[in-house]
ModelCIF file with pLDDT and N, C-alpha, C, O atoms, coordinates in Angstrom:
data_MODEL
#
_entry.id   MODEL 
#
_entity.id                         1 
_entity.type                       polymer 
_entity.pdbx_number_of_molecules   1 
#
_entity_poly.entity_id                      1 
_entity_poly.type                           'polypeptide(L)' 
_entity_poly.nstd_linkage                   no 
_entity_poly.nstd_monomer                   no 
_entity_poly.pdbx_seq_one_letter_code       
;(UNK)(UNK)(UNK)(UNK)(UNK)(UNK)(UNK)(UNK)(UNK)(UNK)(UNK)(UNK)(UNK)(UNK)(UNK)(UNK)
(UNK)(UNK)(UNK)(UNK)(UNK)(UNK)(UNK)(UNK)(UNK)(UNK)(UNK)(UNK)(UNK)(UNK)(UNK)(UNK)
(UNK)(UNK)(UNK)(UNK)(UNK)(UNK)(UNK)(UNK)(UNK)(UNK)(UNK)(UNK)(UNK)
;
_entity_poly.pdbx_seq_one_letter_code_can   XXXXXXXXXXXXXXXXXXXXXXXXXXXXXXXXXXXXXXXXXXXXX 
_entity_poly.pdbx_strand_id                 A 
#
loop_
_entity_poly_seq.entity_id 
_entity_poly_seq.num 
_entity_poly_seq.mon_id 
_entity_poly_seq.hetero 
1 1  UNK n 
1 2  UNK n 
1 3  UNK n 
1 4  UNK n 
1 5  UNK n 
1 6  UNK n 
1 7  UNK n 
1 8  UNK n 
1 9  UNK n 
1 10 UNK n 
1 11 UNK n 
1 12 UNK n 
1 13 UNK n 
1 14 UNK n 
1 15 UNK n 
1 16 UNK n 
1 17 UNK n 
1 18 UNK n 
1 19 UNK n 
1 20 UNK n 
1 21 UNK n 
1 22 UNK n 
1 23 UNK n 
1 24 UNK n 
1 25 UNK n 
1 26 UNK n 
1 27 UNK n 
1 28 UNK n 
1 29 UNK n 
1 30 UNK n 
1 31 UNK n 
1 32 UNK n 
1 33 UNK n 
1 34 UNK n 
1 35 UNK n 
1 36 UNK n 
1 37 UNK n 
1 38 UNK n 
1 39 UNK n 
1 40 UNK n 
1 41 UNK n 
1 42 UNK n 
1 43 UNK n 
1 44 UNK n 
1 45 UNK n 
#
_struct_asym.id          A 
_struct_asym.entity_id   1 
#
loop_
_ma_qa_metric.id 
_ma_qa_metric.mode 
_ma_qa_metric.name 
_ma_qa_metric.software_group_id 
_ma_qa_metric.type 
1 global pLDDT . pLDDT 
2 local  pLDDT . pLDDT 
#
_ma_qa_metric_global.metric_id      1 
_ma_qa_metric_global.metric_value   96.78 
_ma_qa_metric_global.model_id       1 
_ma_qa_metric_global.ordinal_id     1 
#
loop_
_ma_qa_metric_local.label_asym_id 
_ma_qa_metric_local.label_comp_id 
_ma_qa_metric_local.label_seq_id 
_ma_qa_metric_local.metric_id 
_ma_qa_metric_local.metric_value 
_ma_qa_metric_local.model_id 
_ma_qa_metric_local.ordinal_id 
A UNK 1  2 97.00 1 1  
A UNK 2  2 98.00 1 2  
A UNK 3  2 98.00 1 3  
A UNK 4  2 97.00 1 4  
A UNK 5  2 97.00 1 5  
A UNK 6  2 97.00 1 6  
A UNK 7  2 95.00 1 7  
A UNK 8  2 95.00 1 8  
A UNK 9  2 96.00 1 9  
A UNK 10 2 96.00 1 10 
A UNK 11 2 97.00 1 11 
A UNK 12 2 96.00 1 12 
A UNK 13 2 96.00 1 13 
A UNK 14 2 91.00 1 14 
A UNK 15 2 91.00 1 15 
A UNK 16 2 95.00 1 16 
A UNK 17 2 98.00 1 17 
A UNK 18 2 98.00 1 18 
A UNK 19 2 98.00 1 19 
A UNK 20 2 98.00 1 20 
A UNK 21 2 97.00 1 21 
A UNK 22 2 97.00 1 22 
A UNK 23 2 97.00 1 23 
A UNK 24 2 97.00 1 24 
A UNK 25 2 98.00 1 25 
A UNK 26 2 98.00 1 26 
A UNK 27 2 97.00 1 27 
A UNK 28 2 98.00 1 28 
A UNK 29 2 98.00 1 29 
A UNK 30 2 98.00 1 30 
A UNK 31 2 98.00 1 31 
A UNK 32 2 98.00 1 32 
A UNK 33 2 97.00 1 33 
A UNK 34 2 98.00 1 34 
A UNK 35 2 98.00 1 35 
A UNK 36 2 97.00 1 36 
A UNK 37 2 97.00 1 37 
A UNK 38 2 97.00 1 38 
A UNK 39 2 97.00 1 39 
A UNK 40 2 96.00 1 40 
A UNK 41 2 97.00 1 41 
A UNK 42 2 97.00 1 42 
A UNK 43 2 97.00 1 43 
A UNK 44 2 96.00 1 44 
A UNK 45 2 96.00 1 45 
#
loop_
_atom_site.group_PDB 
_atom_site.id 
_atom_site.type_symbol 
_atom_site.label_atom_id 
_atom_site.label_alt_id 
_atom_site.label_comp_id 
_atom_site.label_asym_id 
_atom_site.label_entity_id 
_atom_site.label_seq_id 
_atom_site.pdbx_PDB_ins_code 
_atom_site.Cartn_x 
_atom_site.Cartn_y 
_atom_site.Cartn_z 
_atom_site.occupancy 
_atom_site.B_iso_or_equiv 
_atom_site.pdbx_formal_charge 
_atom_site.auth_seq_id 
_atom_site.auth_comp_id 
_atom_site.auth_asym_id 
_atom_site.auth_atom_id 
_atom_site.pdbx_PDB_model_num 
ATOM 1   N N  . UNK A 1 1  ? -63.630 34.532 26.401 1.00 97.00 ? 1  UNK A N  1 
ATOM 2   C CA . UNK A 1 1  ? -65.082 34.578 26.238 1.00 97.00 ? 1  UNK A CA 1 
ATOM 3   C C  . UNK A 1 1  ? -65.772 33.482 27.048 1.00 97.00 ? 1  UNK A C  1 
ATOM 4   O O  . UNK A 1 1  ? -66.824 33.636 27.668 1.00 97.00 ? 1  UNK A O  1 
ATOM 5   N N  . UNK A 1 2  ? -65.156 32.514 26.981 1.00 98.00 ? 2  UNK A N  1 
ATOM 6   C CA . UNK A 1 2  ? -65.495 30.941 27.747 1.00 98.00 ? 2  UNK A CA 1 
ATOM 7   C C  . UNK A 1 2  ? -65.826 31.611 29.413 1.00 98.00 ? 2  UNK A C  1 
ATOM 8   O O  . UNK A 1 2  ? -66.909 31.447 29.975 1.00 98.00 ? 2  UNK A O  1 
ATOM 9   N N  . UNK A 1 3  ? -64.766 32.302 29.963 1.00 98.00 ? 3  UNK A N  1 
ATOM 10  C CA . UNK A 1 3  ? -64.768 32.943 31.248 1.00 98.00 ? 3  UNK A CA 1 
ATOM 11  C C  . UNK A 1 3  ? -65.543 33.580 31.276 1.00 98.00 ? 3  UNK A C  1 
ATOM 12  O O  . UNK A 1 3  ? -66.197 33.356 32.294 1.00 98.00 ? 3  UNK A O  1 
ATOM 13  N N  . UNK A 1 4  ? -66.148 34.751 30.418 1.00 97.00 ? 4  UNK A N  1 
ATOM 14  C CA . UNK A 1 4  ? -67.697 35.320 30.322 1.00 97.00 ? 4  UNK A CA 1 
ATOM 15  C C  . UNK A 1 4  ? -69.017 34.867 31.043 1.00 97.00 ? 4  UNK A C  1 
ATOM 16  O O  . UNK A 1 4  ? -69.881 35.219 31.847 1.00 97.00 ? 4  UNK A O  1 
ATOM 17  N N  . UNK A 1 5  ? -68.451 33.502 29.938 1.00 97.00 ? 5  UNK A N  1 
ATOM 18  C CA . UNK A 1 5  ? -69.947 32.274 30.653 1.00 97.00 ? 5  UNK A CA 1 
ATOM 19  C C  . UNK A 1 5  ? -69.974 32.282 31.649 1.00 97.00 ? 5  UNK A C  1 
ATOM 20  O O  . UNK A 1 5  ? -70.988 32.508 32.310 1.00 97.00 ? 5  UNK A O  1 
ATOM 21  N N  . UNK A 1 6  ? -68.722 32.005 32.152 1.00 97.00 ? 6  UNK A N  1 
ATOM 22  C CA . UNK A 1 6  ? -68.536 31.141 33.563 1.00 97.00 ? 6  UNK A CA 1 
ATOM 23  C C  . UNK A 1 6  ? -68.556 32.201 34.648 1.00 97.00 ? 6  UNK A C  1 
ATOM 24  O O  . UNK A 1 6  ? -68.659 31.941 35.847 1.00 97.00 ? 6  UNK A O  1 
ATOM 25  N N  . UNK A 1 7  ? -68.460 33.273 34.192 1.00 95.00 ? 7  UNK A N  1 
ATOM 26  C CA . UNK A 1 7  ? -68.798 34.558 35.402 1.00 95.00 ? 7  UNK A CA 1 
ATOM 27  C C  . UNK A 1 7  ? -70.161 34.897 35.266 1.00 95.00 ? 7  UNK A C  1 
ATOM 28  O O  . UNK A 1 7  ? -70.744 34.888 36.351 1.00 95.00 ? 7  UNK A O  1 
ATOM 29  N N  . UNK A 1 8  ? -70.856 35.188 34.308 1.00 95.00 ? 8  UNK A N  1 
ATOM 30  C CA . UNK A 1 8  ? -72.334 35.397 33.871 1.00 95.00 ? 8  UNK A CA 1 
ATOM 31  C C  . UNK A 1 8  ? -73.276 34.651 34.011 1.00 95.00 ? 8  UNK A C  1 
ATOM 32  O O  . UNK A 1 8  ? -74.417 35.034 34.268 1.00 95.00 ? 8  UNK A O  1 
ATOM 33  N N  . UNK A 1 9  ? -72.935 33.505 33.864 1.00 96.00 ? 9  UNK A N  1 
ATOM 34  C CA . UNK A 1 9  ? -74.094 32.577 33.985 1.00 96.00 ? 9  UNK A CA 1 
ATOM 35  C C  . UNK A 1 9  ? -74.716 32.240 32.284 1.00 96.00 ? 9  UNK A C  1 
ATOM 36  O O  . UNK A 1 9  ? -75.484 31.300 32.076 1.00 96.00 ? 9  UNK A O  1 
ATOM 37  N N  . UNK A 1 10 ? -74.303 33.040 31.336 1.00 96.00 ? 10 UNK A N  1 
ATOM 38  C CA . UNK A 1 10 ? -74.918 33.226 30.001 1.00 96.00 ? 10 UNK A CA 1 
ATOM 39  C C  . UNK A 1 10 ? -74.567 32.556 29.822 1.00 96.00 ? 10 UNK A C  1 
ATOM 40  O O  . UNK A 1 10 ? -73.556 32.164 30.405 1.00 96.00 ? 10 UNK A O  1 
ATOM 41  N N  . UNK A 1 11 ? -75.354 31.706 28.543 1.00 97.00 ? 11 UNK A N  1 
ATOM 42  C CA . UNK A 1 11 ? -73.852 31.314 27.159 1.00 97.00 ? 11 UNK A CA 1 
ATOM 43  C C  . UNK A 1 11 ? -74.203 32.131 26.182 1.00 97.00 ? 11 UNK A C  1 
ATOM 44  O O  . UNK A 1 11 ? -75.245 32.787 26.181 1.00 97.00 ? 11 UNK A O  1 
ATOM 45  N N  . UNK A 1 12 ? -73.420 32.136 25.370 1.00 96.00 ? 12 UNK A N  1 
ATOM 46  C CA . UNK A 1 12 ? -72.643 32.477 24.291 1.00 96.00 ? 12 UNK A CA 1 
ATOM 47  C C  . UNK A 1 12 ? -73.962 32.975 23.209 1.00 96.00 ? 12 UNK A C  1 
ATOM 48  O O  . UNK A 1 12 ? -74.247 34.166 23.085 1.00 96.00 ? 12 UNK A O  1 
ATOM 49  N N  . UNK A 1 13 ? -74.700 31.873 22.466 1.00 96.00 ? 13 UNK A N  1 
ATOM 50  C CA . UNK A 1 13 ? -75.745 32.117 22.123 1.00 96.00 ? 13 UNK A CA 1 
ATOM 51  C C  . UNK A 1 13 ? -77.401 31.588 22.616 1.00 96.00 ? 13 UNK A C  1 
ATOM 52  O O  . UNK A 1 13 ? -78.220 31.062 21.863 1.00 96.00 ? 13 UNK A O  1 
ATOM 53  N N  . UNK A 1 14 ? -77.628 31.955 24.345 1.00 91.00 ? 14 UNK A N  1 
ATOM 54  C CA . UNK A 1 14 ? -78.275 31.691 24.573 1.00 91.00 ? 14 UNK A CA 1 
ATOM 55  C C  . UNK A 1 14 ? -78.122 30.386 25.313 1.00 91.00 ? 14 UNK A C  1 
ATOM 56  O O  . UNK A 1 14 ? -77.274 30.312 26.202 1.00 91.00 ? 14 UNK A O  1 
ATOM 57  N N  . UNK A 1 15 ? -79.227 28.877 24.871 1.00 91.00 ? 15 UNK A N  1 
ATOM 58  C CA . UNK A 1 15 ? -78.578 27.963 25.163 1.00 91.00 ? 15 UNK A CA 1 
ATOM 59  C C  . UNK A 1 15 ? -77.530 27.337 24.612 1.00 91.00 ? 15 UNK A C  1 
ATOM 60  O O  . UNK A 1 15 ? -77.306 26.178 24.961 1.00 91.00 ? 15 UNK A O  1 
ATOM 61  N N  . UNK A 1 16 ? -76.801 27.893 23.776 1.00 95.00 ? 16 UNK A N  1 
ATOM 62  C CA . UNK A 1 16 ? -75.734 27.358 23.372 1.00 95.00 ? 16 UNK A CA 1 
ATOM 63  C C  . UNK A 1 16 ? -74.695 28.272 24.046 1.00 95.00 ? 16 UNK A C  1 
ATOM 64  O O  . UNK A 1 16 ? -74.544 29.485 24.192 1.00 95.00 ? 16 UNK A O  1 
ATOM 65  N N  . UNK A 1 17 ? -73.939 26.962 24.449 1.00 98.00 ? 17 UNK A N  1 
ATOM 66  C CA . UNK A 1 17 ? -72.287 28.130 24.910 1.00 98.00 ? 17 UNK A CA 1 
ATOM 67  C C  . UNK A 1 17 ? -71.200 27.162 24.768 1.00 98.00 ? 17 UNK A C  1 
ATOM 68  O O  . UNK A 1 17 ? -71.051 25.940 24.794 1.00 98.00 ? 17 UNK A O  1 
ATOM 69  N N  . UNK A 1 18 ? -70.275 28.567 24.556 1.00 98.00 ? 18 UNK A N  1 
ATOM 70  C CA . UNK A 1 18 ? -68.949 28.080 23.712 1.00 98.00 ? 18 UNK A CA 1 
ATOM 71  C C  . UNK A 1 18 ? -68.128 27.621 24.014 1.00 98.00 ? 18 UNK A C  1 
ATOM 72  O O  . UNK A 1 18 ? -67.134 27.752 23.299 1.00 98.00 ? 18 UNK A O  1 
ATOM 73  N N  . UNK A 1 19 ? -68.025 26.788 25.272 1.00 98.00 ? 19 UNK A N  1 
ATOM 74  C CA . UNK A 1 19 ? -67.498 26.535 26.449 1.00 98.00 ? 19 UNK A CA 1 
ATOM 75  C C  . UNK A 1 19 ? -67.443 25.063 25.704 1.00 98.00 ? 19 UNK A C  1 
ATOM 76  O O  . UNK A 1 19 ? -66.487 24.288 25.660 1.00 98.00 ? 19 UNK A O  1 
ATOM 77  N N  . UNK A 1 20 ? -68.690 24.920 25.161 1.00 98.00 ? 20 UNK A N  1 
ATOM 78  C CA . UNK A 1 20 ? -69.338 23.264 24.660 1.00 98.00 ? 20 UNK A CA 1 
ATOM 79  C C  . UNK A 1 20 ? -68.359 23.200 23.392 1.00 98.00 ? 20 UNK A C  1 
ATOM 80  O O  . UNK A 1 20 ? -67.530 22.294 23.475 1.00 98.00 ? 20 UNK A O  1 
ATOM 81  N N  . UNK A 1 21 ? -68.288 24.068 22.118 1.00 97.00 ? 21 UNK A N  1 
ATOM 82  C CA . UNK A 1 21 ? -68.018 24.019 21.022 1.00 97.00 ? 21 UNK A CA 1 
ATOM 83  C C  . UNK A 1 21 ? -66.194 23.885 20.969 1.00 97.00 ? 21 UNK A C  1 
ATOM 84  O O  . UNK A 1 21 ? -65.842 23.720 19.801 1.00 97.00 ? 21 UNK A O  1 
ATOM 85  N N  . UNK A 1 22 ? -65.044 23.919 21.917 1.00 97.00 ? 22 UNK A N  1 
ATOM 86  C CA . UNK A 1 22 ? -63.894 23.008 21.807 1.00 97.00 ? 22 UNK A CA 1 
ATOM 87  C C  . UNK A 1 22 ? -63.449 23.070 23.286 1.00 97.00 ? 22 UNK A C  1 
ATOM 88  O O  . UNK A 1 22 ? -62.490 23.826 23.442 1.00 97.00 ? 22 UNK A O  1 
ATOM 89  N N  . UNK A 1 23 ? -63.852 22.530 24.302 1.00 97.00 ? 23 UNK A N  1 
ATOM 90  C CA . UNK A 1 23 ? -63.726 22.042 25.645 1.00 97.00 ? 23 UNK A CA 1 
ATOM 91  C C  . UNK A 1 23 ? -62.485 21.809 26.063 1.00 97.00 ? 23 UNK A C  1 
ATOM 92  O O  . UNK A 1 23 ? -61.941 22.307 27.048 1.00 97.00 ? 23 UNK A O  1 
ATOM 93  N N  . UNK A 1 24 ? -62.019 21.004 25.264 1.00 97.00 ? 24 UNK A N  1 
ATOM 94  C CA . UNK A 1 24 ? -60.446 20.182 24.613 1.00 97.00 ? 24 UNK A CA 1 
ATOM 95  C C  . UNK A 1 24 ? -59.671 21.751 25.144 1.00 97.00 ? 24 UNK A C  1 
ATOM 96  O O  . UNK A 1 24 ? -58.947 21.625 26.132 1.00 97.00 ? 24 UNK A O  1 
ATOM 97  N N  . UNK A 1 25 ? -59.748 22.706 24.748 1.00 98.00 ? 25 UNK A N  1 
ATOM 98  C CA . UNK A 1 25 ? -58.919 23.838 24.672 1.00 98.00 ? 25 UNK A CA 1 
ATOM 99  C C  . UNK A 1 25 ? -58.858 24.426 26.334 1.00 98.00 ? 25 UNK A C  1 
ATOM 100 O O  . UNK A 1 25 ? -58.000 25.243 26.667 1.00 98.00 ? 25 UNK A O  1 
ATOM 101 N N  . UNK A 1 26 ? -59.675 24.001 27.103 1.00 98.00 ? 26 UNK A N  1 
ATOM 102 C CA . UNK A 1 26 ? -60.112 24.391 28.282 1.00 98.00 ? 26 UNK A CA 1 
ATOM 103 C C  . UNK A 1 26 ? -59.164 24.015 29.759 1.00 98.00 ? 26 UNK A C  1 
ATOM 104 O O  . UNK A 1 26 ? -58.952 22.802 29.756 1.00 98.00 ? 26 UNK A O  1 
ATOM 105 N N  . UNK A 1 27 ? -58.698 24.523 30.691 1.00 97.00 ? 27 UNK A N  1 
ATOM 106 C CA . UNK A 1 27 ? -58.174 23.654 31.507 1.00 97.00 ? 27 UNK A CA 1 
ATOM 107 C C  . UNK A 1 27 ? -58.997 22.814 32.758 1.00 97.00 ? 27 UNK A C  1 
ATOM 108 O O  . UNK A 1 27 ? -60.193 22.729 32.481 1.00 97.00 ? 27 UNK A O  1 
ATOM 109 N N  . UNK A 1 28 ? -58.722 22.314 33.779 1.00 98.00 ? 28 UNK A N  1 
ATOM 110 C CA . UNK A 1 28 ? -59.821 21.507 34.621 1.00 98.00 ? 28 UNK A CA 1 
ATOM 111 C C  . UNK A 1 28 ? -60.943 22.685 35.040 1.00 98.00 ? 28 UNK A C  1 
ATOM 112 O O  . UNK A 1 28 ? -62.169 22.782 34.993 1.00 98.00 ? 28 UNK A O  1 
ATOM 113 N N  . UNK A 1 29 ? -59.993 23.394 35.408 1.00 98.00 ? 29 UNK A N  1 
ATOM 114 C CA . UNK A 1 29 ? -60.103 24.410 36.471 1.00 98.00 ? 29 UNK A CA 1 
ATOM 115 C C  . UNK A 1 29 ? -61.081 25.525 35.599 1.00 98.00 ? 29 UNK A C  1 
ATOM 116 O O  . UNK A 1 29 ? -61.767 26.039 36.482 1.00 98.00 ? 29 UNK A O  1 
ATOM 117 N N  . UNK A 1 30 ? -61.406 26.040 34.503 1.00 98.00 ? 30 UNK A N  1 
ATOM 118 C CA . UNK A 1 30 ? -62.829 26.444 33.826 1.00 98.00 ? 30 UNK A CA 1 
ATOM 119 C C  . UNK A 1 30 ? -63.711 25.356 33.286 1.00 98.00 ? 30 UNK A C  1 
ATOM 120 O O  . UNK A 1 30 ? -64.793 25.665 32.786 1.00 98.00 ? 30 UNK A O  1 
ATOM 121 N N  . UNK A 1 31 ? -63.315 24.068 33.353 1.00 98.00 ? 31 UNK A N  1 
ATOM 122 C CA . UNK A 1 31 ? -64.930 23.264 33.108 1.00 98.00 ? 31 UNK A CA 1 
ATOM 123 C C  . UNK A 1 31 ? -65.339 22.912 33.964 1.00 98.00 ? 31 UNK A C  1 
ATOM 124 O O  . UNK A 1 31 ? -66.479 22.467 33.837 1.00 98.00 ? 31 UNK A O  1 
ATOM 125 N N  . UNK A 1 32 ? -64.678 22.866 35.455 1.00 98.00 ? 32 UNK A N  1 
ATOM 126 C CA . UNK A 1 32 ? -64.944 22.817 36.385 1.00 98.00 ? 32 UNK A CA 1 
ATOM 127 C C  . UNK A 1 32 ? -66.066 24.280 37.129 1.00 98.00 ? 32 UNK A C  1 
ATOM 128 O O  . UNK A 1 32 ? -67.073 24.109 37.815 1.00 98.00 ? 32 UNK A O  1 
ATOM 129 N N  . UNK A 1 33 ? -65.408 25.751 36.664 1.00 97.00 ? 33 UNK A N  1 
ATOM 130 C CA . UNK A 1 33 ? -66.042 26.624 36.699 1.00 97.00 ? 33 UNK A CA 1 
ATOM 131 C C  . UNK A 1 33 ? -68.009 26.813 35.606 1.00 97.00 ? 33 UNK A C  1 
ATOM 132 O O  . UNK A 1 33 ? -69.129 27.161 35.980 1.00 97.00 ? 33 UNK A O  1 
ATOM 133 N N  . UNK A 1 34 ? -67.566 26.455 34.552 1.00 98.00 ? 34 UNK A N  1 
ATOM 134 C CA . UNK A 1 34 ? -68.421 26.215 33.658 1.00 98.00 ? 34 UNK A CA 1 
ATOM 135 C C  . UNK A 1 34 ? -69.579 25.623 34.245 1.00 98.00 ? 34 UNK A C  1 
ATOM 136 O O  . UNK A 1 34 ? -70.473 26.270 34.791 1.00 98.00 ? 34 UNK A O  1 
ATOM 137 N N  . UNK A 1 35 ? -69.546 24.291 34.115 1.00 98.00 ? 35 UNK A N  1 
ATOM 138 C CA . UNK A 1 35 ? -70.234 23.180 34.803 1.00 98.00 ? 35 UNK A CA 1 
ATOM 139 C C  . UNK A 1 35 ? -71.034 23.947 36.271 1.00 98.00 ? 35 UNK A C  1 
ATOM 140 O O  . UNK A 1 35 ? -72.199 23.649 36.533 1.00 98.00 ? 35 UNK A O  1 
ATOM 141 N N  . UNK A 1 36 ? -70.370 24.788 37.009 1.00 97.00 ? 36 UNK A N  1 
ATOM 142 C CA . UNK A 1 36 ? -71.062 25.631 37.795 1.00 97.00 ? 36 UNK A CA 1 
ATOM 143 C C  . UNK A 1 36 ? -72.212 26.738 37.307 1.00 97.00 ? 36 UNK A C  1 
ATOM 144 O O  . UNK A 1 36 ? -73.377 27.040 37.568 1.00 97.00 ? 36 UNK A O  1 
ATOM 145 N N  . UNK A 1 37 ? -71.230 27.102 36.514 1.00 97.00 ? 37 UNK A N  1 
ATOM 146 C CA . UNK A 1 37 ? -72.274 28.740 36.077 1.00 97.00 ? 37 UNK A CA 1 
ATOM 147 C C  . UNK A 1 37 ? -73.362 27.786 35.224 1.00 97.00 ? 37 UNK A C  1 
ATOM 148 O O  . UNK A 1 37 ? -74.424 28.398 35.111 1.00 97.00 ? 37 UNK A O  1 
ATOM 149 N N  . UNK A 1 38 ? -73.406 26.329 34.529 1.00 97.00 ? 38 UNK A N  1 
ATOM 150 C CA . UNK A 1 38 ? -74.334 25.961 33.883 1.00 97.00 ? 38 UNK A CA 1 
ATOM 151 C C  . UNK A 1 38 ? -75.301 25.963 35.290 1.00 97.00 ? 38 UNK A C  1 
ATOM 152 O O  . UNK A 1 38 ? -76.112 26.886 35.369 1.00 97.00 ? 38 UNK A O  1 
ATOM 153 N N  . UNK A 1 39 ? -75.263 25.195 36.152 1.00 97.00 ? 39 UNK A N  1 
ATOM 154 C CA . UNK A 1 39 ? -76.071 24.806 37.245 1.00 97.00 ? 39 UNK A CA 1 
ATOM 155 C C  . UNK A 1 39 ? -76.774 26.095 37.381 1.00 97.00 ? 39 UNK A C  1 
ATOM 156 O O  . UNK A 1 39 ? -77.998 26.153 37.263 1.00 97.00 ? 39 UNK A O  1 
ATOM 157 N N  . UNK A 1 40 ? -75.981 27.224 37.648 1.00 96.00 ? 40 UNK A N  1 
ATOM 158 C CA . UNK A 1 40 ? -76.624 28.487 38.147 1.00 96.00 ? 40 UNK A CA 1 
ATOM 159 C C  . UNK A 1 40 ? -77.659 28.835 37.590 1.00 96.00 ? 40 UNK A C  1 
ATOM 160 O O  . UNK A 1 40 ? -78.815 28.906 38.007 1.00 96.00 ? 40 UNK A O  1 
ATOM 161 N N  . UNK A 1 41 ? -76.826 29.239 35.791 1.00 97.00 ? 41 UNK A N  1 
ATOM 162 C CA . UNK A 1 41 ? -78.117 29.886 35.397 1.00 97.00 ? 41 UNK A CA 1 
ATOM 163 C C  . UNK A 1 41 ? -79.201 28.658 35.386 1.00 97.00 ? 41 UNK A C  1 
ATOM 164 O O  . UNK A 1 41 ? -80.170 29.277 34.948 1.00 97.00 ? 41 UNK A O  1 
ATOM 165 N N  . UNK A 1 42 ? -79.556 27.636 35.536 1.00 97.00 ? 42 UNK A N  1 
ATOM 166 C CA . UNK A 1 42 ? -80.856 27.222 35.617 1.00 97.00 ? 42 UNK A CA 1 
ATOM 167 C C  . UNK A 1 42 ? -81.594 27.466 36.909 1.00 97.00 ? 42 UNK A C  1 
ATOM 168 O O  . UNK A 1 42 ? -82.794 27.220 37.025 1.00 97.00 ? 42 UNK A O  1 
ATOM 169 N N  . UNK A 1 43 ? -80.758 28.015 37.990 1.00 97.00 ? 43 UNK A N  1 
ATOM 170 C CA . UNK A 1 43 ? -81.410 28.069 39.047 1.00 97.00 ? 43 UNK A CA 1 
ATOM 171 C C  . UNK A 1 43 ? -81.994 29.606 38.263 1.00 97.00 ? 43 UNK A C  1 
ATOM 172 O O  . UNK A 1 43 ? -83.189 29.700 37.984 1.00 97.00 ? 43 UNK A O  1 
ATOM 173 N N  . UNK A 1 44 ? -80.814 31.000 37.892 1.00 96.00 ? 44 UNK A N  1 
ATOM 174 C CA . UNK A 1 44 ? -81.049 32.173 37.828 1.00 96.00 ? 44 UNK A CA 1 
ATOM 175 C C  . UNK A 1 44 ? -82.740 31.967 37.028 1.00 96.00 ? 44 UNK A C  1 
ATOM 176 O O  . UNK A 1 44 ? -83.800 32.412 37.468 1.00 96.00 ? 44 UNK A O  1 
ATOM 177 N N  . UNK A 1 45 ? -82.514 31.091 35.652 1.00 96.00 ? 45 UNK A N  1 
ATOM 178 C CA . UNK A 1 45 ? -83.774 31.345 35.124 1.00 96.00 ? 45 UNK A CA 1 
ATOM 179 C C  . UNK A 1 45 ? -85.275 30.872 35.766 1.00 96.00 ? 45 UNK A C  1 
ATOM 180 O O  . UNK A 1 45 ? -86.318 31.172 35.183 1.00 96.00 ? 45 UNK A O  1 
#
């Protein structure tokens, strides 16, 4: 679902995404992706 975000640009509920809620579980390489799609969607919106 985390990968969702990170392909979509969404989060999860809006401004909240679940990416945030256990990170810990994540490897470099999707918070690294994440951290992108966050940037985006502020450009998208």
């Amino acid at each position: 679902m985390v990968d969702l975000e990170a392909r979509s640009t969404f989060g999860f509920q809006g401004n909240r995404w679940l990416a945030d809620v256990a990170p810990d579980l994540l490897d470099a390489e999707m918070r690294s992706a994440v951290a992108s799609a966050k940037r985006a969607a502020m450009e998208r919106m």
